[in-house]
Structure formats: structure tokens, C-alpha cells
Protein backbone atom coordinates (compact mmCIF):
# COMPACT_ATOMS: atom_id res chain seq x y z
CA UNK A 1 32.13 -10.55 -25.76
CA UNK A 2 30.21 -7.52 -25.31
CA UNK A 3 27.65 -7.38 -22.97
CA UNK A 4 24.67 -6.84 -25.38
CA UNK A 5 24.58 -10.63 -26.11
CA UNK A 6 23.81 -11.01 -21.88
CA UNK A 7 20.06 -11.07 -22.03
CA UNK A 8 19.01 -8.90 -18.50
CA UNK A 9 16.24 -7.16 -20.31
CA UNK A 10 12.94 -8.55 -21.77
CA UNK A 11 14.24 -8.68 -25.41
CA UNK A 12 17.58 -9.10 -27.17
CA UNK A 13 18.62 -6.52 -29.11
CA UNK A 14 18.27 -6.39 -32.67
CA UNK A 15 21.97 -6.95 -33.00
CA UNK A 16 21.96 -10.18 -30.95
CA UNK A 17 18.47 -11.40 -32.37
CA UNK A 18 20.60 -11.11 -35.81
CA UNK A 19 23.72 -12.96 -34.78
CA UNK A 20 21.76 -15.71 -32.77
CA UNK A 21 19.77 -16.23 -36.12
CA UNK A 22 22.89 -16.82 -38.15
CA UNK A 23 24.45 -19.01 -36.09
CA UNK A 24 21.62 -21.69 -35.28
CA UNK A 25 20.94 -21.76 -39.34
CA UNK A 26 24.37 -21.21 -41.19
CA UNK A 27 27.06 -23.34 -39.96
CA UNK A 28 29.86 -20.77 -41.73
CA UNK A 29 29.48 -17.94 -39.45
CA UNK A 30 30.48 -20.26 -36.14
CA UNK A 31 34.21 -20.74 -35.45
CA UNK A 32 35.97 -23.89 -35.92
CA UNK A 33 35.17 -25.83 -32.58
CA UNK A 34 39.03 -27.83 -33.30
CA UNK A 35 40.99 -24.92 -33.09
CA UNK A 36 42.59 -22.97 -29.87
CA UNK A 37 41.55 -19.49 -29.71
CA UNK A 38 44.18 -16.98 -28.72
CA UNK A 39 45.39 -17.06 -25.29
CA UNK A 40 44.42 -21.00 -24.77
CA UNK A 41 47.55 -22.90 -23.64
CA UNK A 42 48.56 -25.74 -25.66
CA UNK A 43 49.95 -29.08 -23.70
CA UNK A 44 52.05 -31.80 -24.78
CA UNK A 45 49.45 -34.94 -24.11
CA UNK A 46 48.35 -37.89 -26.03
CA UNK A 47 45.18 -38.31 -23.47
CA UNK A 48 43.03 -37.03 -25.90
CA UNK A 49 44.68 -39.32 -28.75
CA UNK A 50 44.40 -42.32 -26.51
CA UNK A 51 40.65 -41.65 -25.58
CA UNK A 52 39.12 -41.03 -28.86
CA UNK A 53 40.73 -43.51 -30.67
CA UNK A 54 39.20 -46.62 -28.43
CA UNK A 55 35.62 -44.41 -28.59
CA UNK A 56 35.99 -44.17 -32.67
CA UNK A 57 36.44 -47.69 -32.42
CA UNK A 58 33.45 -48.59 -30.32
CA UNK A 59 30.77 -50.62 -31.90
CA UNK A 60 27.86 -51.35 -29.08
CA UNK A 61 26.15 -53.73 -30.98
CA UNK A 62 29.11 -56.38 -31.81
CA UNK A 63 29.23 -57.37 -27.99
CA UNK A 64 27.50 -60.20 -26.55
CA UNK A 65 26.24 -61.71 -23.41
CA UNK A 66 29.45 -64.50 -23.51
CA UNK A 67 31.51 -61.06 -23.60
CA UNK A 68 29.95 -59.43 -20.48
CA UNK A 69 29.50 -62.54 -18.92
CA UNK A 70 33.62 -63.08 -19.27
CA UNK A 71 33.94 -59.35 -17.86
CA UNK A 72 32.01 -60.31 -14.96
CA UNK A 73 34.49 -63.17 -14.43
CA UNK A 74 37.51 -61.24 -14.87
CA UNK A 75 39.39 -60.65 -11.54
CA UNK A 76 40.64 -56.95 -13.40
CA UNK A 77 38.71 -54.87 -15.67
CA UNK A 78 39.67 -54.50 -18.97
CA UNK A 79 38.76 -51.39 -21.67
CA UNK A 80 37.11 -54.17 -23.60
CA UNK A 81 35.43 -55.44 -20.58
CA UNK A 82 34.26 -51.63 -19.86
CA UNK A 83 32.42 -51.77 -23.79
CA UNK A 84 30.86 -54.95 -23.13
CA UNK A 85 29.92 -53.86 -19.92
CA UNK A 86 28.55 -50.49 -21.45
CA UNK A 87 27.01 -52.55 -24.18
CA UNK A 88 23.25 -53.61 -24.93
CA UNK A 89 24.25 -57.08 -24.58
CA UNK A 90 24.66 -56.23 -20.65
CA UNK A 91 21.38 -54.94 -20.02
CA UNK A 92 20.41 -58.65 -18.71
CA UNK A 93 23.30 -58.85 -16.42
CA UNK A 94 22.19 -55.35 -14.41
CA UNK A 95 21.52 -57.24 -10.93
CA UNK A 96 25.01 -59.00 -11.83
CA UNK A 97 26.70 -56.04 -12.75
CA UNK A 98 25.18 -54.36 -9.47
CA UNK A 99 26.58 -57.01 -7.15
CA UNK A 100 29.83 -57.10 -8.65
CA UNK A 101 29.70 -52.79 -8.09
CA UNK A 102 28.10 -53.71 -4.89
CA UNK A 103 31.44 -55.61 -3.77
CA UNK A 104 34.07 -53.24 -5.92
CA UNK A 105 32.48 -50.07 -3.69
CA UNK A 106 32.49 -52.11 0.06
CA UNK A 107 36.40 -53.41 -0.47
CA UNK A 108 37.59 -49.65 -1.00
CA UNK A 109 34.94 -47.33 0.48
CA UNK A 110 33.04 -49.23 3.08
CA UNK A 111 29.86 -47.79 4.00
CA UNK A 112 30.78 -44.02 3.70
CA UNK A 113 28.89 -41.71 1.30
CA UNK A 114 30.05 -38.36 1.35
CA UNK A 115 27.73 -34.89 0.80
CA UNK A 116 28.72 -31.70 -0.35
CA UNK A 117 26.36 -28.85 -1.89
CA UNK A 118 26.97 -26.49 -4.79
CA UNK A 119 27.32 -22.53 -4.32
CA UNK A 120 26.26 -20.55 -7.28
CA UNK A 121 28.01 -16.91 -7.36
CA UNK A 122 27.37 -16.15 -10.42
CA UNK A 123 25.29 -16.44 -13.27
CA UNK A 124 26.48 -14.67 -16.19
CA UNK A 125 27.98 -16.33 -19.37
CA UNK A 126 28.98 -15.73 -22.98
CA UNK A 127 28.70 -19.29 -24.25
CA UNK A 128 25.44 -20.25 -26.85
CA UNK A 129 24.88 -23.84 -25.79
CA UNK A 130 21.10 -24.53 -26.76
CA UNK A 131 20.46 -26.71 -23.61
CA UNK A 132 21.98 -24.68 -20.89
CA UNK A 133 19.60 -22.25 -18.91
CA UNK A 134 22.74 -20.19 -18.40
CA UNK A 135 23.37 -19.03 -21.99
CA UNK A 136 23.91 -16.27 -22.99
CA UNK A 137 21.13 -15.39 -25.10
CA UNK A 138 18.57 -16.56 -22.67
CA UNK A 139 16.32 -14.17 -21.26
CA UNK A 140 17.31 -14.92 -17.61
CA UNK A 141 17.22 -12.86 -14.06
CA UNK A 142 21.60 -12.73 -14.32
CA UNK A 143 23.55 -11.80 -11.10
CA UNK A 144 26.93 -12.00 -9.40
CA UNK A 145 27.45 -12.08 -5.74
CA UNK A 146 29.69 -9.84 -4.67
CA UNK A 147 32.27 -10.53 -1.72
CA UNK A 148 30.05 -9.84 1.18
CA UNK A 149 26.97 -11.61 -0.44
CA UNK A 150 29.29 -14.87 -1.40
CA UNK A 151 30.27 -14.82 2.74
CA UNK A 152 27.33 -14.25 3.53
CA UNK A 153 25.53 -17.33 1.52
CA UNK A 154 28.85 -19.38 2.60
CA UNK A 155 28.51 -18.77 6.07
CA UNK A 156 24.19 -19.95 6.15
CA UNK A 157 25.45 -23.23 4.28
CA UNK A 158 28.35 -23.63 7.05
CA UNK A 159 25.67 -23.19 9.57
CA UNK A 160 23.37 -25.80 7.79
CA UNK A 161 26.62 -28.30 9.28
CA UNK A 162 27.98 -28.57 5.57
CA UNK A 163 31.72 -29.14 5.07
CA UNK A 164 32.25 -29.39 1.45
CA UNK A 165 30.94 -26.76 -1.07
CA UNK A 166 31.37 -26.93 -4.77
CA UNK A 167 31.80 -22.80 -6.12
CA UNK A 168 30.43 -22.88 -9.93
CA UNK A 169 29.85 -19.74 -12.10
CA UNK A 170 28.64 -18.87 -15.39
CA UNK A 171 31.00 -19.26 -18.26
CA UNK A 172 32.07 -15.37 -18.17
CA UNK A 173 35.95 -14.21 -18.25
CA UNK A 174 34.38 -10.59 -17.98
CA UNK A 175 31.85 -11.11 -15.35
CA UNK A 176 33.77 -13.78 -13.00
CA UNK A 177 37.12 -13.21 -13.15
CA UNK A 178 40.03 -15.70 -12.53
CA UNK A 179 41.10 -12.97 -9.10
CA UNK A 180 37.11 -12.86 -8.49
CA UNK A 181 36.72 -16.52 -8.11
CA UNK A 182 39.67 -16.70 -6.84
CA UNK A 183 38.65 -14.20 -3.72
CA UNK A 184 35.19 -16.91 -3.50
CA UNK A 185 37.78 -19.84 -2.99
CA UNK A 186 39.47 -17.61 0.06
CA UNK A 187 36.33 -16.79 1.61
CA UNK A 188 35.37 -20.36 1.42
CA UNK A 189 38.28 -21.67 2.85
CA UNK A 190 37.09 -19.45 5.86
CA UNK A 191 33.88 -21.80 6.56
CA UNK A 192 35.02 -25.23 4.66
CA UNK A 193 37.30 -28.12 4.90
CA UNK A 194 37.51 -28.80 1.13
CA UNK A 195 36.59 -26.61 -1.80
CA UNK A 196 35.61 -27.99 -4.97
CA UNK A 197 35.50 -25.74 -8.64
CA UNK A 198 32.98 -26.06 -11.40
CA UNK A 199 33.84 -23.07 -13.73
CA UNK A 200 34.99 -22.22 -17.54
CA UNK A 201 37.86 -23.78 -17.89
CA UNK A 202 41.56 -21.80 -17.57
CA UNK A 203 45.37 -21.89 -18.20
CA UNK A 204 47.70 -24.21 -16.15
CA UNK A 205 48.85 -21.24 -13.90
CA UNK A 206 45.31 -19.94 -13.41
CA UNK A 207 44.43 -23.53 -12.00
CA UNK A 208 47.76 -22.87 -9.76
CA UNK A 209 46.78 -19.49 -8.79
CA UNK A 210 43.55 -21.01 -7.79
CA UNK A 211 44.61 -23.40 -5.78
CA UNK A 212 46.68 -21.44 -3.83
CA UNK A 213 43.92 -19.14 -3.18
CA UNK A 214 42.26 -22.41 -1.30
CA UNK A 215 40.68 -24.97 -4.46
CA UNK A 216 41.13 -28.53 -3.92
CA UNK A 217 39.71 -29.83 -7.38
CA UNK A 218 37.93 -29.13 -9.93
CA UNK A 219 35.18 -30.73 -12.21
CA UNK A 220 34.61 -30.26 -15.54
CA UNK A 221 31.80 -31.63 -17.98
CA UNK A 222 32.98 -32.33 -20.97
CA UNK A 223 28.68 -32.41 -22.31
CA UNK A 224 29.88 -34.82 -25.09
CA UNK A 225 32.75 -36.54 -26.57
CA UNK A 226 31.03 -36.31 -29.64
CA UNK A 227 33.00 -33.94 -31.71
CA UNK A 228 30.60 -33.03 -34.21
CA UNK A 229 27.54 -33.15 -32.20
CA UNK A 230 29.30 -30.80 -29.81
CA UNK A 231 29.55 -28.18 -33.10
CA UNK A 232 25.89 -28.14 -33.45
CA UNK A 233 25.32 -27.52 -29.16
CA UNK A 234 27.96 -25.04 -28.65
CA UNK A 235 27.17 -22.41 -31.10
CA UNK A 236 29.52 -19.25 -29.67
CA UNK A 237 31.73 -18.68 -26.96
CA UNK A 238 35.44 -20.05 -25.36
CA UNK A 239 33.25 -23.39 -24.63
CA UNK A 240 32.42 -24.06 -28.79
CA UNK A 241 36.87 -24.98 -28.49
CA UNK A 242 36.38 -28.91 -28.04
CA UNK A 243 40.01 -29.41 -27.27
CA UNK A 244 40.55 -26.72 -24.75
CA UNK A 245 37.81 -27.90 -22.79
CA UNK A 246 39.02 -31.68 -22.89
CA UNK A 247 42.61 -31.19 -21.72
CA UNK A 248 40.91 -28.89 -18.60
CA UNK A 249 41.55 -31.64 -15.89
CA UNK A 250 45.09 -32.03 -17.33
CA UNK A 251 46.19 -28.56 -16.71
CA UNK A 252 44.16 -28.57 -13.21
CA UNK A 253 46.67 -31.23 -12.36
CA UNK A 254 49.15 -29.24 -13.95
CA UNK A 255 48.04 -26.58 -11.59
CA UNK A 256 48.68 -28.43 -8.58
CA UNK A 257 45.08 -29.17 -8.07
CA UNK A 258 44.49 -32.52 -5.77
CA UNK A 259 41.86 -33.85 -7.60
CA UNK A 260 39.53 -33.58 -10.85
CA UNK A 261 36.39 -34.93 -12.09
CA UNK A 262 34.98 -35.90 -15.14
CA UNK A 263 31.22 -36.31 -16.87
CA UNK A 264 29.57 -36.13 -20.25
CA UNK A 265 25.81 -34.84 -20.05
CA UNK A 266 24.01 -38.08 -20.65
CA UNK A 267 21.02 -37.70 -23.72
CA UNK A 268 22.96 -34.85 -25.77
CA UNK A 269 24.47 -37.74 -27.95
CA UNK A 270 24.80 -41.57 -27.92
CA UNK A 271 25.10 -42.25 -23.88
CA UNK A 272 27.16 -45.63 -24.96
CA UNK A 273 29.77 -43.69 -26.27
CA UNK A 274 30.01 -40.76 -24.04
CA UNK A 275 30.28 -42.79 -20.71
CA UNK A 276 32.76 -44.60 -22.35
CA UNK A 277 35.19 -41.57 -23.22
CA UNK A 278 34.46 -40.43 -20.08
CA UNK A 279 35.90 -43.42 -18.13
CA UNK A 280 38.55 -43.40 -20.51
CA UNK A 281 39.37 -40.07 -19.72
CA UNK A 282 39.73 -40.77 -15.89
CA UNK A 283 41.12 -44.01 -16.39
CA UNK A 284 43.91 -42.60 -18.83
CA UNK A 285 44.86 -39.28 -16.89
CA UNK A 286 45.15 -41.55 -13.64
CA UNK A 287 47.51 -43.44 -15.39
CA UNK A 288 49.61 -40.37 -15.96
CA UNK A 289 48.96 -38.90 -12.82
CA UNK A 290 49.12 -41.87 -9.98
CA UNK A 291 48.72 -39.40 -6.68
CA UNK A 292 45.33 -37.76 -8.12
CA UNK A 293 41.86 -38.13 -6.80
CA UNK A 294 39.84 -39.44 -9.73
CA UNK A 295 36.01 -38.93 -9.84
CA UNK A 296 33.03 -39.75 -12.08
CA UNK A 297 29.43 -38.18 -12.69
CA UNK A 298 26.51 -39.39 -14.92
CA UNK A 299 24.20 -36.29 -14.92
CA UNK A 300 21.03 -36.54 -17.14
CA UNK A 301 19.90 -33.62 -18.65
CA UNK A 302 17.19 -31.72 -17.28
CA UNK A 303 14.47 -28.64 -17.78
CA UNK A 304 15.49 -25.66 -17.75
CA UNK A 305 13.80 -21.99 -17.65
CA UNK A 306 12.11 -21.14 -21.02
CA UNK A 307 12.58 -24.68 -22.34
CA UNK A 308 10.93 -27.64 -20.78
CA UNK A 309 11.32 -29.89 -23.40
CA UNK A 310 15.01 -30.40 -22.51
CA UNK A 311 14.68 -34.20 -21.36
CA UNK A 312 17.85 -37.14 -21.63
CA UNK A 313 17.67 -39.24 -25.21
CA UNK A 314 17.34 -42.93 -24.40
CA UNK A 315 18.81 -42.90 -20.99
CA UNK A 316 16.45 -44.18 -18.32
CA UNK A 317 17.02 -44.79 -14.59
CA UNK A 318 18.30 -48.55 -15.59
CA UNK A 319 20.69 -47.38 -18.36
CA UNK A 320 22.25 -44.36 -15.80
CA UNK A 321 22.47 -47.49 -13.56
CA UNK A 322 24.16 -49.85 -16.04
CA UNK A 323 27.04 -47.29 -16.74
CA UNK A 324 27.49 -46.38 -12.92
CA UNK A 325 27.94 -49.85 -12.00
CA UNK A 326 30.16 -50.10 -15.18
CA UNK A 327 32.55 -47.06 -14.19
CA UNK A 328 32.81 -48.79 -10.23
CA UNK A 329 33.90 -52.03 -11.49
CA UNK A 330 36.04 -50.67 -14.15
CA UNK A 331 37.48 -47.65 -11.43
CA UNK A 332 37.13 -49.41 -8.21
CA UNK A 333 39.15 -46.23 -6.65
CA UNK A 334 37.35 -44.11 -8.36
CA UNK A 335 34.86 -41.51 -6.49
CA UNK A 336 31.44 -41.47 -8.18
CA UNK A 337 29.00 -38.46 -6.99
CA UNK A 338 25.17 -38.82 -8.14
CA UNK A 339 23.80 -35.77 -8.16
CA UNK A 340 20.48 -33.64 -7.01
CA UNK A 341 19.33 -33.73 -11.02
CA UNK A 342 17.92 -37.65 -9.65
CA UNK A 343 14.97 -38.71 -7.65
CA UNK A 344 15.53 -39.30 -4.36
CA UNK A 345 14.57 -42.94 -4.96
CA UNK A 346 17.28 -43.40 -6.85
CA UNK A 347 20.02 -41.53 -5.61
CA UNK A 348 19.01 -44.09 -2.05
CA UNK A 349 19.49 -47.32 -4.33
CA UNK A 350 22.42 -46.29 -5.89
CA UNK A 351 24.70 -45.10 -3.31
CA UNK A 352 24.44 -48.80 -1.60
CA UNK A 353 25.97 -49.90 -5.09
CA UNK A 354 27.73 -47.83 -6.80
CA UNK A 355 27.82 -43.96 -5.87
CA UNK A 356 29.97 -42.91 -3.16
CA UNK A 357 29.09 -38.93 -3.26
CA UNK A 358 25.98 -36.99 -2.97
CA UNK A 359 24.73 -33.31 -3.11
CA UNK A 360 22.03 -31.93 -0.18
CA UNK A 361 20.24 -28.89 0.39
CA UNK A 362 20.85 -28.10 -3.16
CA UNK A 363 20.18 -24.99 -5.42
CA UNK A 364 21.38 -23.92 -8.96
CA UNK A 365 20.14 -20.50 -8.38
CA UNK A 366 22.57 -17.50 -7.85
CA UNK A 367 22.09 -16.06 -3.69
CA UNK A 368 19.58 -18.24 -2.97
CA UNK A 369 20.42 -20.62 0.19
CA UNK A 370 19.26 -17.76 2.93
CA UNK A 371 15.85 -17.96 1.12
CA UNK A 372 16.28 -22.37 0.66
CA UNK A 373 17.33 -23.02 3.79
CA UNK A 374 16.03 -20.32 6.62
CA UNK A 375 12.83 -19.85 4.70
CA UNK A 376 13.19 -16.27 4.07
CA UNK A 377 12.13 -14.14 1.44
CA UNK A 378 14.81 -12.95 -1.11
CA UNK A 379 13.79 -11.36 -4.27
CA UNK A 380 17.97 -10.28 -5.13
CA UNK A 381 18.54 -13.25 -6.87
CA UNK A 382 19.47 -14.89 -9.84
CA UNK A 383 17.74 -17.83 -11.78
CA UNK A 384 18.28 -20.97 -11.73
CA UNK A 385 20.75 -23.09 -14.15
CA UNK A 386 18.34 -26.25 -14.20
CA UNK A 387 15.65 -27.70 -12.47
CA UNK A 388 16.72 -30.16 -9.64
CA UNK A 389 14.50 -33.68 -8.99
CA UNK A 390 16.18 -34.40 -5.37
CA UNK A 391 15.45 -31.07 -3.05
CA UNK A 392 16.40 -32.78 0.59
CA UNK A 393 18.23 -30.71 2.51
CA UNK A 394 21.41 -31.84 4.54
CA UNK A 395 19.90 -33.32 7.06
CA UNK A 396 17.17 -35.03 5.19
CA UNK A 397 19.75 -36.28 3.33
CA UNK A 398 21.98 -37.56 6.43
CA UNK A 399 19.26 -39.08 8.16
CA UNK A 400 18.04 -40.96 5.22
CA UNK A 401 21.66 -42.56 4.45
CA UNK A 402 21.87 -43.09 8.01
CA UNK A 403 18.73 -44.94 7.98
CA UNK A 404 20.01 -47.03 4.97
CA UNK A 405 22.70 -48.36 7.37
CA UNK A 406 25.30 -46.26 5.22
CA UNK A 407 27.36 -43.29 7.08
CA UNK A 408 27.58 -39.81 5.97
CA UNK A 409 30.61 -37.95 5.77
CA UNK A 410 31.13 -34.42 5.92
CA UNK A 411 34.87 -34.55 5.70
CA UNK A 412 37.78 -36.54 5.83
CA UNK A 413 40.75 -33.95 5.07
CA UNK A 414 42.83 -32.37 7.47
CA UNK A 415 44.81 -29.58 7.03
CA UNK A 416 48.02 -29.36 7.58
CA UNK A 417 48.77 -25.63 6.50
């Protein structure tokens, strides 16, 4: 894409303002969201088959409290005990459903909660998704860390105590390169035990070229599993190809990656239906892939800059709590990370249920932990993706699980290299 449509200045140009105008109000002038643009590898996978055909099938509505009550009962969770579970019918089984998720999380994690905290090195990207504060025709501070500044910002976090640090980047081939993230994972290797990516997603042998550069796993958010819902968000850019993005974990594990994670972005489309593809998702590439590290996220969305009326669409603090206590007891191995978009209130009830992975000392902004964490001034920066409810910083965040009678971990890998 040329770099016109990335808005640094005050006003698009007339060019952009044109082509941003035509896409939001005639459907014929996007691309067709089903089909693989050129260069996009193609895998042999019925996943995606498997996935949508139980979600096409889901009717909410036709479960009942005899059905989650039999789920409950059920020594093994079934896909039809996940709908019912996910199901209206369930909301009056929540403290149920908790204790159940309760028991699922003590038998295979204990007490342990682990942290970890995002790095932002970059903020450009050439996707139009209308409820991102990274696209690419919103008027935004952009910027991209270069090698020195990414150390730099790596090694403040690594002082902060921090073990595990999530790299993400803007959706950008041009601006973050596969070699230029790929340089980020090296230098974090440097000051971390395990390295986590949340980036546009890439080829089989990019993944594998990434994780030999020092990536553990990667996450990808699917946003919805709502095919034609996702035409009408995703209005330009590599993201707009549904498919592509769907079968990213697949080729991650393709790529020799040790573990993926998976998520839907709760309140752009029926929640029901997009935490259940999402488990499904998991639940079907674990199948395929025994050895990998499975994890689940519910993320709400949230404000971002020059849109504040961004807010989730039906899904309150009991319904995000419903569907993680539904993905622990349907996934008992599963890892499930709540994450700094929550209220500290919640995020401390739900990790002695359900959640067994947290963010700290978080920011979505691009060079911005010096300023967050040591208190200093930094005006080189670039803005921020979304606005965060939870803002504790590692240690808050330690001592609080600590005082919860939980233990934080930092780390539990060793390696062998």
C-alpha cells in the first residue's frame, strides 16, 4: 500500500479521503474478504470446515437449564455441553459453572497465575478496520522503534523483574518487516525467558524463520468468526482475507512455533457465537496438534483515540465470566490470559476461577515503558492502540495475587539451547 493512506499528518489526502469514502458506502469497490490474495499460502486443513460448521449450526436459544444442568454433571465436556454452557439458559448456573471452573483450573494449574506485558514496536498499519485505533486512516502519532530504541524499552521492562514479553506491531509488511521483527525477537531473547508474537499474520516459513530468530508462540485474534460481519469491519488491507487470517495458528505450528493462542473481540458480533468458534478452534487444532500449548482470550472491546464510542455489544462482566468459565471446563489444559482491557476487580475474581494468565505494567503505546514505568518524560512516541482499564504495574500486580493466596509466575521454561 502506499504510504499516503498512513495518516502522520493532520489531514488525509484528498486521494485517501476519496478511497476511504467509497469503501465505507459501496460494498463493490472492497475485495472479496473469501479469497487469498497473492503470495498467501494455501494449507491442506479441514479446521476451518470443522469449526464453522458446529457455529452455523448453533442456535442459543433451543438450550435449556436440564441441558446445562446435564453438562455440569458430565465427568467430560462435550461440544454440545460447551453451547449449553455458552447458552442463555446457563446464565442461572454462573456460581455453578464457576465452581466447576474453580475445580477444572486447581487439578491442572494449582495456584499459579502467570504475568507477562506487551511491547509495542511499532505502530504503523495498512488495514481499514473501523474499531481499531491503529488503522490506517486514523489520524494517529505513528512510529517504529528502531533496534536500539526496541533494546532499549526491552531492557527497562527486564529491569521492572518481567520475564515474559509479548512483541505486537501494526499490521504493516512495509513498515515492520518479517527480518525487522524478526531482529525484535533476537534482541528479546537477550533480556527474556519466553517471547510471545502478536503481529499480521505470515507464511508457514516466515513463522519458522521467526522462531528461530527466538518466538515461542504466537496469538492471533481472529475479531469475529462472523464471516459477513467481518466484510463490513475490515474494509482494506491483507486483514479484510477471512481465511488467511483463520488458518494463522495452523501455519505457526507449521512453523515450529511451541504454542498459539486464540480470541474473537467480544461485542463486534453475537459474543455466543464467537466464543464458541473460538473454543472450537483451540479445541480442534489441539486435536491435530497433541504437543502444542493451547491458550484462550476474551478481550472486550474498548475506546480508542478519536472514537470513544467504541464499547462491547451485550457483553457485561457476568457474560465475559460465563464464557471463561465455559472455555476452562470445556479446555481444562487450556491456558486462559485476561487481559489489562478489565478492571482490576475483575481480573482479581477471575484468576481464582478461571484465568490462569495476566498482563502488568501494561501499555499499548509505541516507546512508551521508560516514560510508564521510571516516570520520565518522553515526547518520541507513538499513540496508543486502545485504552487500557487495569494500569498496575508488575509489582502491583504480584503483590495483589500474592495477597489473594495465588502465586505469580514469571517463568517456568528453561532453556536448553
Amino acid at each position: 500500500m502506499d504510504n499516503e493512506y498512513f495518516v502522520d499528518s493532520e489531514f488525509l489526502s484528498k486521494a485517501a479521503l476519496e478511497k476511504k469514502h467509497r469503501l465505507e458506502t459501496d460494498p463493490s469497490s472492497r475485495t472479496d474478504h473469501m479469497a487469498y490474495a497473492e503470495g498467501m499460502e494455501r494449507i491442506p486443513s479441514d479446521v476451518m470446515e470443522k469449526v464453522m460448521a458446529e457455529v452455523r449450526s448453533y442456535m442459543p436459544g433451543a438450550y435449556t437449564a436440564a441441558d446445562v444442568a446435564a453438562a455440569l454433571r458430565h465427568d467430560r465436556c462435550t461440544i454440545e455441553d460447551l453451547k449449553a454452557l455458552l447458552s442463555p439458559a446457563a446464565a442461572p448456573f454462573l456460581e455453578k459453572m464457576a465452581e466447576r471452573a474453580r475445580d477444572e483450573t486447581g487439578k491442572h494449574f494449582g495456584n499459579t497465575v502467570y504475568i507477562f506485558t506487551p511491547i509495542y514496536i511499532a505502530n504503523y498499519c495498512e488495514n481499514y478496520c473501523i474499531y481499531c485505533g491503529f488503522n490506517c486512516y486514523n489520524h494517529i502519532k505513528r512510529m517504529k522503534l528502531d533496534a536500539e530504541q526496541i533494546e532499549h524499552e526491552m531492557q527497562v521492562i527486564a529491569d521492572s523483574g518481567m520475564e515474559e514479553v509479548l512483541i505486537l506491531t501494526g499490521e504493516s509488511r512495509s513498515q515492520s518487516s518479517v527480518e525487522y521483527i524478526g531482529e525484535a525477537c533476537g534482541l528479546a531473547k537477550m533480556y527474556f525467558k519466553n517471547v510471545g508474537l502478536e503481529i499480521y499474520p505470515v507464511n508457514s516459513d516466515e513463522y519458522r524463520y521467526l522462531h528461530g530468530c527466538g518466538a515461542d508462540y504466537v496469538t492471533v485474534f481472529q475479531e469475529t468468526y462472523d464471516t459477513d460481519k467481518y466484510e463490513t469491519l475490515h474494509l482494506l488491507g491483507h486483514k479484510r482475507v477471512w481465511p488467511y487470517r483463520f488458518e494463522a495458528q495452523e501455519r505457526a505450528l507449521m512453523g515450529g512455533m511451541r504454542g498459539v493462542g486464540f480470541s474473537a473481540l467480544l461485542g463486534l458480533s453475537d459474543f455466543r457465537h464467537d466464543a464458541l468458534a473460538t473454543a472450537l478452534h483451540a479445541y480442534f487444532l489441539q486435536r491435530k496438534y497433541p504437543s502444542a500449548e493451547i491458550s484462550l482470550s476474551c478481550p472486550r472491546l474498548r475506546p480508542i483515540i478519536n472514537n470513544d464510542k467504541i464499547s462491547p455489544q451485550g457483553v457485561g462482566e457476568k457474560e465475559l465470566c460465563q464464557i471463561l468459565c465455559a472455555y476452562r471446563i470445556f479446555m481444562p489444559f487450556a491456558g486462559i490470559t485476561v487481559s489489562s482491557r478489565e478492571s482490576a476487580a475483575f481480573r482479581n475474581g477471575i484468576v481464582k476461577i478461571a484465568a490462569t494468565k495476566v498482563s502488568a505494567g501494561v501499555s499499548t503505546g509505541v516507546g512508551d515503558h521508560e516514560s510508564k514505568y521510571e516516570g520520565k518524560t518522553e515526547e518520541n512516541t507513538g499513540d496508543e492502540q486502545f485504552e487500557i482499564d487495569d494500569g498496575r504495574s508488575l509489582k502491583e500486580m504480584y503483590d495483589d495475587i500474592s495477597d489473594e493466596g495465588l502465586q505469580p509466575v514469571l517463568n517456568d521454561y528453561i532453556d536448553v539451547n
